[in-house]
Protein backbone atom coordinates (compact mmCIF):
# COMPACT_ATOMS: atom_id res chain seq x y z
CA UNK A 1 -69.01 34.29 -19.51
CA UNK A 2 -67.35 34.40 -16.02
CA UNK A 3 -65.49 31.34 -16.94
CA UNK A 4 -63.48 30.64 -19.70
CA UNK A 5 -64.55 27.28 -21.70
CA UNK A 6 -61.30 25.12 -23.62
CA UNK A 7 -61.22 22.05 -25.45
CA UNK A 8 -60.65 18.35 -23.46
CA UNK A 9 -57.14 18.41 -24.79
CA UNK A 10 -55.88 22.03 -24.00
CA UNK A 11 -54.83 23.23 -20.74
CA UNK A 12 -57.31 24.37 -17.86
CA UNK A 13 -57.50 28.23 -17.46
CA UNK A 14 -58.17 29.79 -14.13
CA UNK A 15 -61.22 32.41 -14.60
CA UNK A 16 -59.81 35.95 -15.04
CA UNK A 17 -56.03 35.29 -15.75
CA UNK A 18 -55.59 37.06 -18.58
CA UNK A 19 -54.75 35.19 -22.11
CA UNK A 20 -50.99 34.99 -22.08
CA UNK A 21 -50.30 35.69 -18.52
CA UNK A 22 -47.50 33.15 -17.19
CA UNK A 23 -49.25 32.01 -13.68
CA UNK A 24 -48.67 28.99 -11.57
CA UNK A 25 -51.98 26.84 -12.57
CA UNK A 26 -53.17 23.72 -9.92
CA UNK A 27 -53.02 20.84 -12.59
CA UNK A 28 -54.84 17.55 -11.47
CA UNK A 29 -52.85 14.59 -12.28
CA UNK A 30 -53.00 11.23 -11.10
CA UNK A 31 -51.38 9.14 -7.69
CA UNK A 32 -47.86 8.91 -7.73
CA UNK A 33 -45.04 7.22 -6.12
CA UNK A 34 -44.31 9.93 -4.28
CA UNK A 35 -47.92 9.76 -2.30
CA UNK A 36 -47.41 6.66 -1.11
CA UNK A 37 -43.77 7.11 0.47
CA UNK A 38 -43.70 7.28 4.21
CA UNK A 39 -43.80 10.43 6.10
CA UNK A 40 -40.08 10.42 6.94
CA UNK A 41 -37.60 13.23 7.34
CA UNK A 42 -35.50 14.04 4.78
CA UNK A 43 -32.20 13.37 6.33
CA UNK A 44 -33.12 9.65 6.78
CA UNK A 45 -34.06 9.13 2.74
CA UNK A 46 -30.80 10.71 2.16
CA UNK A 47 -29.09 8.77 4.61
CA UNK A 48 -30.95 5.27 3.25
CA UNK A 49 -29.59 6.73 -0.71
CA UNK A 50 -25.94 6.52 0.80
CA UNK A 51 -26.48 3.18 2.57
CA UNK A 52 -27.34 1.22 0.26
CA UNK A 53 -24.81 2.58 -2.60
CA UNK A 54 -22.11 2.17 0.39
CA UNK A 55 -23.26 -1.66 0.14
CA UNK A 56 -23.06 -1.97 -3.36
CA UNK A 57 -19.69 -0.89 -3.02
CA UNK A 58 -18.36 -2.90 -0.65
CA UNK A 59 -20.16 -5.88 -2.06
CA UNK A 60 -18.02 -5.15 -5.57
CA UNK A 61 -14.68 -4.70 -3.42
CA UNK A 62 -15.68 -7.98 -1.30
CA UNK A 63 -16.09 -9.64 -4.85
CA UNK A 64 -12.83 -7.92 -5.82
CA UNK A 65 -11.07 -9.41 -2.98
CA UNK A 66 -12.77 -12.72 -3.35
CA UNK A 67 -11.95 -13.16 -7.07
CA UNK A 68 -8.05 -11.97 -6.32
CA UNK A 69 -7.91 -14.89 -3.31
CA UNK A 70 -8.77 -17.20 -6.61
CA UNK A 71 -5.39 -16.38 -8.64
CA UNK A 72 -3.81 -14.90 -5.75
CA UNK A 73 -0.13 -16.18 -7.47
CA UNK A 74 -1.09 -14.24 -11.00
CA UNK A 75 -1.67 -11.05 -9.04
CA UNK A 76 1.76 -11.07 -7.17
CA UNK A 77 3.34 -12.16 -10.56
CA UNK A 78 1.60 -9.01 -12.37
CA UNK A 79 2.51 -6.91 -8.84
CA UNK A 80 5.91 -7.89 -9.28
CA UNK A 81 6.57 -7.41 -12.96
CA UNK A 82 4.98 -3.67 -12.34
CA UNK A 83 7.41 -2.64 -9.19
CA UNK A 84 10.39 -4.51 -11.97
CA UNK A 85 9.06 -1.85 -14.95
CA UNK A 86 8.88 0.78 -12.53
CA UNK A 87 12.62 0.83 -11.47
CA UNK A 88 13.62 -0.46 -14.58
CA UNK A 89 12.16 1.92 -17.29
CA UNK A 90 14.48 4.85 -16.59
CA UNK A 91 17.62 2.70 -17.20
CA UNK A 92 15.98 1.14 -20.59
CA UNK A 93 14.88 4.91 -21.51
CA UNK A 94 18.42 5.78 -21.33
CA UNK A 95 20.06 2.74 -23.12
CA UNK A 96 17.06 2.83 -26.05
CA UNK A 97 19.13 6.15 -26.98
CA UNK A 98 22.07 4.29 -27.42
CA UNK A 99 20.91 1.16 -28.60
CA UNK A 100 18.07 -1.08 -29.72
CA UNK A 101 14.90 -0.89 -27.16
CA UNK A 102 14.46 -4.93 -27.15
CA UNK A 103 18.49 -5.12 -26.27
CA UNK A 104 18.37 -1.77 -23.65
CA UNK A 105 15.50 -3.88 -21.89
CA UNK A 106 17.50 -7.03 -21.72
CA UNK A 107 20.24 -5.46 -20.61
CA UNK A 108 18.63 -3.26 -17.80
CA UNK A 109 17.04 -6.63 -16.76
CA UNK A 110 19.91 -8.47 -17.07
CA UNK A 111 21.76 -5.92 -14.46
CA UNK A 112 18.60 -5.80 -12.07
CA UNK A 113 18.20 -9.45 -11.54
CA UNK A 114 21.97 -9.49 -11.12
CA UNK A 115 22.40 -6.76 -8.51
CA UNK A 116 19.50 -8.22 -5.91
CA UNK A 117 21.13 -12.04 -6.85
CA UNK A 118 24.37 -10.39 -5.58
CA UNK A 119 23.21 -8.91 -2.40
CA UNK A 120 21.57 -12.34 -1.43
CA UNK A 121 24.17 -14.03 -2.06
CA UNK A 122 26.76 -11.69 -0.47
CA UNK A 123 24.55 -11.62 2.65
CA UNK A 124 24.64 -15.51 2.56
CA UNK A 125 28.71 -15.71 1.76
CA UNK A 126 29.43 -13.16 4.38
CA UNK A 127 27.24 -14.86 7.20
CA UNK A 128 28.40 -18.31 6.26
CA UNK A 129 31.95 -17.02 6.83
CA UNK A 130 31.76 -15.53 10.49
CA UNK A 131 29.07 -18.05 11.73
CA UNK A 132 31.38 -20.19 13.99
CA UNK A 133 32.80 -17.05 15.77
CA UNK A 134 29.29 -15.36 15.91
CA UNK A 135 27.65 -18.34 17.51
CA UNK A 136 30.41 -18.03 19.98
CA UNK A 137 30.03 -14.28 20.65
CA UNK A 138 26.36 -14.77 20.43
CA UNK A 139 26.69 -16.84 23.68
CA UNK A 140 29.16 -14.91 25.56
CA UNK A 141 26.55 -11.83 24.70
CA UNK A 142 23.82 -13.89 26.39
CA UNK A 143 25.39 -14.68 29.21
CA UNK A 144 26.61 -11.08 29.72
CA UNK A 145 22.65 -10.15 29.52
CA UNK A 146 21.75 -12.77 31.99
CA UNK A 147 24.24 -11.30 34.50
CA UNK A 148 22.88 -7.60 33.34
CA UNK A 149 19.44 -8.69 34.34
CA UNK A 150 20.25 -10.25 37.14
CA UNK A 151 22.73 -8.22 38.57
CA UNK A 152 21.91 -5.07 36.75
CA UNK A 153 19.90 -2.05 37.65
CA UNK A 154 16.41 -3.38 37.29
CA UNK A 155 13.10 -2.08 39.59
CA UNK A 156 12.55 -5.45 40.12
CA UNK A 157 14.32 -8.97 40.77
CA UNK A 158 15.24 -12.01 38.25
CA UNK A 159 16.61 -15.02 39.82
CA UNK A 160 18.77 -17.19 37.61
CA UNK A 161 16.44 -19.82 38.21
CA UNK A 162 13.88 -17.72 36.92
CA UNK A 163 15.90 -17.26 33.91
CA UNK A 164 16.72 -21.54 33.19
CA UNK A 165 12.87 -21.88 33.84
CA UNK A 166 12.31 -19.96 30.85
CA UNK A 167 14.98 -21.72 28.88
CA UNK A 168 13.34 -25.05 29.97
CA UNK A 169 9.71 -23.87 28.89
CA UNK A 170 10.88 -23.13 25.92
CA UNK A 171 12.64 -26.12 25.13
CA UNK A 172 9.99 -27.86 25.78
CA UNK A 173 7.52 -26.16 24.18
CA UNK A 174 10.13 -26.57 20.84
CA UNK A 175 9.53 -30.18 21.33
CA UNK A 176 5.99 -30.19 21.69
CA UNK A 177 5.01 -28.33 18.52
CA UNK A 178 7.27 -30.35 15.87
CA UNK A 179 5.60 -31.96 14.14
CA UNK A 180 3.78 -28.43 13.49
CA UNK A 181 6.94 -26.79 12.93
CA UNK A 182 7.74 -29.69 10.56
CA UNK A 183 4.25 -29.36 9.04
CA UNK A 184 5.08 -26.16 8.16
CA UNK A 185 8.45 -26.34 7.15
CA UNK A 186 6.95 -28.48 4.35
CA UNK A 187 4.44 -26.24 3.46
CA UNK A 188 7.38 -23.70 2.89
CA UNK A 189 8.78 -25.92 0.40
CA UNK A 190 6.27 -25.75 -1.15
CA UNK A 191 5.74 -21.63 -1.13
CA UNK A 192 8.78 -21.44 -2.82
CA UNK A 193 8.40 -23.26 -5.59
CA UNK A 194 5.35 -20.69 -6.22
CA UNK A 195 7.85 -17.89 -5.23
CA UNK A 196 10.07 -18.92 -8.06
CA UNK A 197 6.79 -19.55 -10.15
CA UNK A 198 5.57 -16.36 -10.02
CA UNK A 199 9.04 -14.60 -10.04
CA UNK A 200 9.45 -16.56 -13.79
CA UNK A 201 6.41 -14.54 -14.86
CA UNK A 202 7.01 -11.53 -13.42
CA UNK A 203 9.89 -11.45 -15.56
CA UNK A 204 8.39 -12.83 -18.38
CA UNK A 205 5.86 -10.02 -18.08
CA UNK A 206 8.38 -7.23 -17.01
CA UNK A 207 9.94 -7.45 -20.69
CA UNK A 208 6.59 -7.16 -22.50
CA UNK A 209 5.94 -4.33 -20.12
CA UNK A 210 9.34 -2.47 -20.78
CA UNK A 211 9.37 -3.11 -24.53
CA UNK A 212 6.06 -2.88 -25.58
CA UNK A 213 4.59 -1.05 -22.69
CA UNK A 214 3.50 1.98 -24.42
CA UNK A 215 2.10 -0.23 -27.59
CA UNK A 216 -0.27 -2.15 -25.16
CA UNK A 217 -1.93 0.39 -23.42
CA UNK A 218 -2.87 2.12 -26.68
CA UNK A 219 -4.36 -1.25 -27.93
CA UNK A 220 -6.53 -1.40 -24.29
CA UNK A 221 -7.34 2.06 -24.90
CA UNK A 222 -8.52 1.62 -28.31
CA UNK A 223 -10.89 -1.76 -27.13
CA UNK A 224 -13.27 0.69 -25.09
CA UNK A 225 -15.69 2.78 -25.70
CA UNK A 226 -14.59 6.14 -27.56
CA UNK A 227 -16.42 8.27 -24.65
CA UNK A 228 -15.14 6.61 -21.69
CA UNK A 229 -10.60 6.85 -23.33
CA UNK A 230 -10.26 9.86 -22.42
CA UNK A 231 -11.28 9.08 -19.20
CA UNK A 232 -9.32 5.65 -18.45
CA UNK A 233 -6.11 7.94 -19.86
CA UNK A 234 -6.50 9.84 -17.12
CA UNK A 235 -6.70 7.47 -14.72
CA UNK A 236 -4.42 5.12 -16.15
CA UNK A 237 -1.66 8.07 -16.49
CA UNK A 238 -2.48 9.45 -12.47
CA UNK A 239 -2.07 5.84 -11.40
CA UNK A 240 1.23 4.90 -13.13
CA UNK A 241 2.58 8.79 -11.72
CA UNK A 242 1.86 7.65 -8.46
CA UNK A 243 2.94 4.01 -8.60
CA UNK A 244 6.10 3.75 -10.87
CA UNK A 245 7.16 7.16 -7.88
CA UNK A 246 6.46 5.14 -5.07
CA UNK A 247 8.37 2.44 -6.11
CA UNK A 248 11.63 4.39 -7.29
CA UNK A 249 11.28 6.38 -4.24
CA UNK A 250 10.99 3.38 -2.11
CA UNK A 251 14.65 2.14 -3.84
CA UNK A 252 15.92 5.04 -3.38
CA UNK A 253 14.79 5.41 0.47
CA UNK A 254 15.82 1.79 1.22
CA UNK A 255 19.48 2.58 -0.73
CA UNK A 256 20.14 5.49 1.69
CA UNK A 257 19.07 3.61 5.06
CA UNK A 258 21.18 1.07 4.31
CA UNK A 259 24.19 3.08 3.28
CA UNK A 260 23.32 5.26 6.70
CA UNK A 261 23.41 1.80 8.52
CA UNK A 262 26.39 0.66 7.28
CA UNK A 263 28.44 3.88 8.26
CA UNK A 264 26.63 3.37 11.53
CA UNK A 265 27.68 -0.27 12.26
CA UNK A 266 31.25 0.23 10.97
CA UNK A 267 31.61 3.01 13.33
CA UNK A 268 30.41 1.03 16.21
CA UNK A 269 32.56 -2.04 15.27
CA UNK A 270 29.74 -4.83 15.35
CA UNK A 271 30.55 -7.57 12.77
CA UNK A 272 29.00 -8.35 9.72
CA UNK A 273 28.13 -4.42 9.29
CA UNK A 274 27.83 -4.97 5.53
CA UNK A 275 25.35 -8.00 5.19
CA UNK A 276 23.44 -6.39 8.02
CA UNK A 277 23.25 -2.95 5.85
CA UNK A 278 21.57 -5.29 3.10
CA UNK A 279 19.40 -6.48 5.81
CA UNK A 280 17.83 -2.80 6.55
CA UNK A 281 18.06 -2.48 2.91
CA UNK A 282 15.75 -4.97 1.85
CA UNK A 283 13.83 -4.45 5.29
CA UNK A 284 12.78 -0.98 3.88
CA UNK A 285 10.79 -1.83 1.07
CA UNK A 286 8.46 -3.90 4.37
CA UNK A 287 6.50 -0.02 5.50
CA UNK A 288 7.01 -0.16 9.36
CA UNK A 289 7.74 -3.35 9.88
CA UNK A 290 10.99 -4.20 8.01
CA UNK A 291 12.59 -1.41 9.66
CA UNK A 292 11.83 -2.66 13.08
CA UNK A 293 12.50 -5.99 12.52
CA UNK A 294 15.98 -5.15 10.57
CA UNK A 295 16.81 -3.16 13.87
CA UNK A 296 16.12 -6.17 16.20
CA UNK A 297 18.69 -8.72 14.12
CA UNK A 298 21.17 -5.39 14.35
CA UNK A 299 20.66 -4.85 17.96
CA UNK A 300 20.90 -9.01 18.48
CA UNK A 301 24.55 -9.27 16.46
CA UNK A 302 25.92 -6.34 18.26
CA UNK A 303 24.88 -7.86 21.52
CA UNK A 304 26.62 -10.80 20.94
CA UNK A 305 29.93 -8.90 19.65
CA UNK A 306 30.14 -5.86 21.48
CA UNK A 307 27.99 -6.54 24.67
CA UNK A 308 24.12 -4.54 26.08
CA UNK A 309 25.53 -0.94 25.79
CA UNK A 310 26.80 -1.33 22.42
CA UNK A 311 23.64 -3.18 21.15
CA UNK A 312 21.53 -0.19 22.70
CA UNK A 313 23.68 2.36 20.96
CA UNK A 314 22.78 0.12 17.40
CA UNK A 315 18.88 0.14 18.12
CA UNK A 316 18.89 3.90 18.91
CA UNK A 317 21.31 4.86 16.09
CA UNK A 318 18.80 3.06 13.51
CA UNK A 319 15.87 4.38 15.48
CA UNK A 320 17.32 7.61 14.46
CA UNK A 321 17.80 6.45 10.79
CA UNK A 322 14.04 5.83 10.81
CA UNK A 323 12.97 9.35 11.87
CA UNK A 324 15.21 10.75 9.21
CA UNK A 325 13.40 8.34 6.99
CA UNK A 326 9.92 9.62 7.96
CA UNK A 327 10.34 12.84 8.22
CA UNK A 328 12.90 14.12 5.69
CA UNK A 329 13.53 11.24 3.13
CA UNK A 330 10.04 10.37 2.55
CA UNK A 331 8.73 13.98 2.37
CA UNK A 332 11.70 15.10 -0.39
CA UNK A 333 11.55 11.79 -2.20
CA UNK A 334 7.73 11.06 -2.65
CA UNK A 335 6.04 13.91 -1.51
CA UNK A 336 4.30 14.86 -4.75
CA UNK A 337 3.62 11.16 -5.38
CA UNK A 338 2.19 9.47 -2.62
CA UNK A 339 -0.05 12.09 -0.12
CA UNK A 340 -1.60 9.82 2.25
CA UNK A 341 -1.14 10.85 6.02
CA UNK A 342 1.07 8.16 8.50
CA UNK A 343 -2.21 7.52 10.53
CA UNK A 344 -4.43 6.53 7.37
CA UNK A 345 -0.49 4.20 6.18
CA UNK A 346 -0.49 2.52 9.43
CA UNK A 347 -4.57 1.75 9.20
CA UNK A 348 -3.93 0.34 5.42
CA UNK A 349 -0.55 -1.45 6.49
CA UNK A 350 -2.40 -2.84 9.35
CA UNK A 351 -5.53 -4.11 7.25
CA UNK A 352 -3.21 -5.53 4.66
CA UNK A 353 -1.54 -7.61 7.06
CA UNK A 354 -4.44 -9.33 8.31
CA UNK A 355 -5.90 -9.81 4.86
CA UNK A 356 -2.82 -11.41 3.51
CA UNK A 357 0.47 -11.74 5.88
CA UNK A 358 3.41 -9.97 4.78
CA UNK A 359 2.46 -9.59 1.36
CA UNK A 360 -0.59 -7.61 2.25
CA UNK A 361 1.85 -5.38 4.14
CA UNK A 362 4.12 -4.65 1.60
CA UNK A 363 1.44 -4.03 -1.16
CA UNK A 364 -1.37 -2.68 0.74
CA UNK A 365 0.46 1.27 0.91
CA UNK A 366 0.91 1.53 -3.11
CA UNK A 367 -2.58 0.23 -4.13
CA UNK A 368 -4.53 2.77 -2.03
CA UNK A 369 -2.01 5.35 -2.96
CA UNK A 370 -2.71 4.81 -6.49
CA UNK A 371 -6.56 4.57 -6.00
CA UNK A 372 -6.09 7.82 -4.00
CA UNK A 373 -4.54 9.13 -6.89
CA UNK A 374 -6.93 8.06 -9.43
CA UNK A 375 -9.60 9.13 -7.36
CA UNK A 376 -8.24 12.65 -6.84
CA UNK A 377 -7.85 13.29 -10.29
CA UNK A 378 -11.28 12.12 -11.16
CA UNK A 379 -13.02 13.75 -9.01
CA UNK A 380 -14.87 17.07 -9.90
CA UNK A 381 -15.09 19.60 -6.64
CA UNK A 382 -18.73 22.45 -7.12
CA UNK A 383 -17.44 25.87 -6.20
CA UNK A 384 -18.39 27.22 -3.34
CA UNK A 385 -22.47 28.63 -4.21
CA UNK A 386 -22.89 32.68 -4.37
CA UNK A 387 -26.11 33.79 -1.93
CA UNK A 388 -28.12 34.02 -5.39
CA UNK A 389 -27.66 30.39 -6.16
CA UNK A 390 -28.48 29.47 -2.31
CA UNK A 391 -31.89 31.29 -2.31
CA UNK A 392 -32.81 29.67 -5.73
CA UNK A 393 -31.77 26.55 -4.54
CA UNK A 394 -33.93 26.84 -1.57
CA UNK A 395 -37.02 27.89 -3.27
CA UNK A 396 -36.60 24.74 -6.14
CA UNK A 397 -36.58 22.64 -2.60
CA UNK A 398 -39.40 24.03 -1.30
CA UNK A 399 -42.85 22.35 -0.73
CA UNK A 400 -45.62 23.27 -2.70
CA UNK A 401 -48.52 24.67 -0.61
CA UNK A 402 -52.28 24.27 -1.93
């Protein structure tokens, strides 16, 4: 027979392939899904694929966001209690040698709530103290920059009735917007009963997390799946690297700009050079903003001690203290920890703000580093293909003709 015969349940053979031969054989089969998709190039299905996953995601980090605005004070507690491990946990690793881990912890946390309590309150005593002859030399300073402005050097002209129009405006603009002011005054009353609030927990947390820290994440280990531990280790282990660095770095970092400031200010001779050294202390832990802002405060004392030409020497000397920062404290300190470029800091510091204020700002840089982090490790890079690989991968791609 010219054409071989099989049974309605075996395979169709094409007439004269030989029995056994291993040929490509046209198979009928039924419509598809495929048949019915539109004739569109492959780049825009691919491009649709991404799309829509892109949306998923930030639909979950939109939910994220929205479900974090809900217990917004929990979150800062649990924030808080986590920068408090971080910097404490080498000083309780230390004193659990020596001693008991439930008394090293109260101990270390006894001596960190202590120090910051001390520099507040020095900063407070010590500004308390020279405020009647700093008022005085803040208005002498003033009027020596009205007279600089005036009389000084300038491309243009300023009238000193340009200058008490100013005043005026702004007087009355004062008086205007009190009962705003007022309004919001009251409102800050109110914020600081939730700072204390959440500054209770955090503690309460932070000596759970020092004592028992270890003993809890083994119990959220052991809750998931056996398959997906080994993964959430890794993460979990990536993320605490980068974080818990970040943080100490940051102390560290703020410690030596204000130490830097201090011998700065002393040299120059403007008052108050220690409280303002806690100022650019605390300012650091505020990326790019508390810097600036520390400076300004600085630059306004020594103006109204020392006069303009001192007060410019003060903004450039901790201008130069911030360069230092950037580009040789930073690097040594946390360069292994936290990689993220200054462009892609100032983007997330920038976003942060406008999400939430100054809290946004000042936690914004350590959550993406630590999702950066996480993400890095996870993440599984192909190696580059050989040309053997590229051809076969070429052919599986290609259409099928007849």
């Amino acid at each position: 027979m010219g054409e071989s015969e099989s049974s309605p349940g075996s395979p169709r053979r094409v007439a004269g392939a030989p029995v056994g031969a291993r040929r490509a054989v046209a198979v009928r089969r039924g419509p598809s899904s495929r048949d019915f998709e539109p004739n569109s190039p492959r780049w825009l299905r691919s491009m649709a694929g991404v799309s829509w996953r892109l949306l998923v995601v930030v639909a979950a980090i939109a939910l994220v966001f929205f479900v974090t605005s809900r217990v917004q004070l929990l979150v800062i507690a649990v924030f808080i209690a986590l920068v408090f491990t971080a910097v404490l946990r080498p000083a309780v690793e230390f004193l659990s040698r020596l001693m008991p881990r439930g008394l090293a912890t109260a101990l270390s946390l006894l001596l960190g709530i202590l120090t910051l309590v001390g520099m507040l309150t020095y900063v407070g005593v010590s500004v308390a103290g020279q405020w009647v002859n700093l008022s005085e030399q803040f208005g002498t300073g003033i009027e020596d920059l009205k007279n600089l402005l005036i009389d000084g050097p300038l491309p243009f002209v300023i009238t000193n009735d340009q200058i008490n129009q100013w005043i005026t405006d702004g007087q009355a603009w004062l008086q205007e917007h009190s009962g705003e002011l007022a309004g919001q005054a009251a409102a800050g009353a109110g914020s600081v009963v939730e700072v204390f609030a959440a500054l209770a927990l955090a503690t309460f947390c932070t000596v759970f997390f020092l004592s028992r820290g270890a003993d809890m994440w083994t119990w959220f280990l052991n809750q998931l799946p056996s398959r997906a531990r080994t993964i959430w280790q890794t993460a979990g282990g990536a993320g605490w690297y980068t974080f818990s660095g970040y943080t100490r770095g940051t102390v560290i970092i703020a410690v030596s700009d204000g130490a830097l400031a201090f011998i700065l200010l002393t040299i120059i001779g403007v008052p108050l050079a220690a409280p303002l050294a806690v100022l650019v202390l605390i300012g650091a832990f505020v990326p790019l903003i508390g810097a600036p802002v520390a400076m300004v405060i600085a630059m306004i004392v020594a103006l109204a001690a020392n006069g303009p030409i001192q007060a410019a020497v003060v903004g450039v000397g901790i201008a130069l203290i911030g360069q230092f920062e950037g580009h040789i404290l930073q690097p040594l300190v946390m360069g292994k920890q936290v990689s993220l470029h200054p462009v892609v800091v100032a983007l997330v510091i920038t976003a942060g703000t406008l999400a939430a204020g100054i809290l946004g700002a000042v936690i914004a840089v350590p959550l993406v580093a630590v999702a950066w982090a996480v993400f890095s490790r996870l993440r599984t890079i192909d190696p580059p293909m050989t040309e053997d690989q590229e051809d076969e991968s070429l052919e599986d791609v290609a259409p099928i003709e007849g």
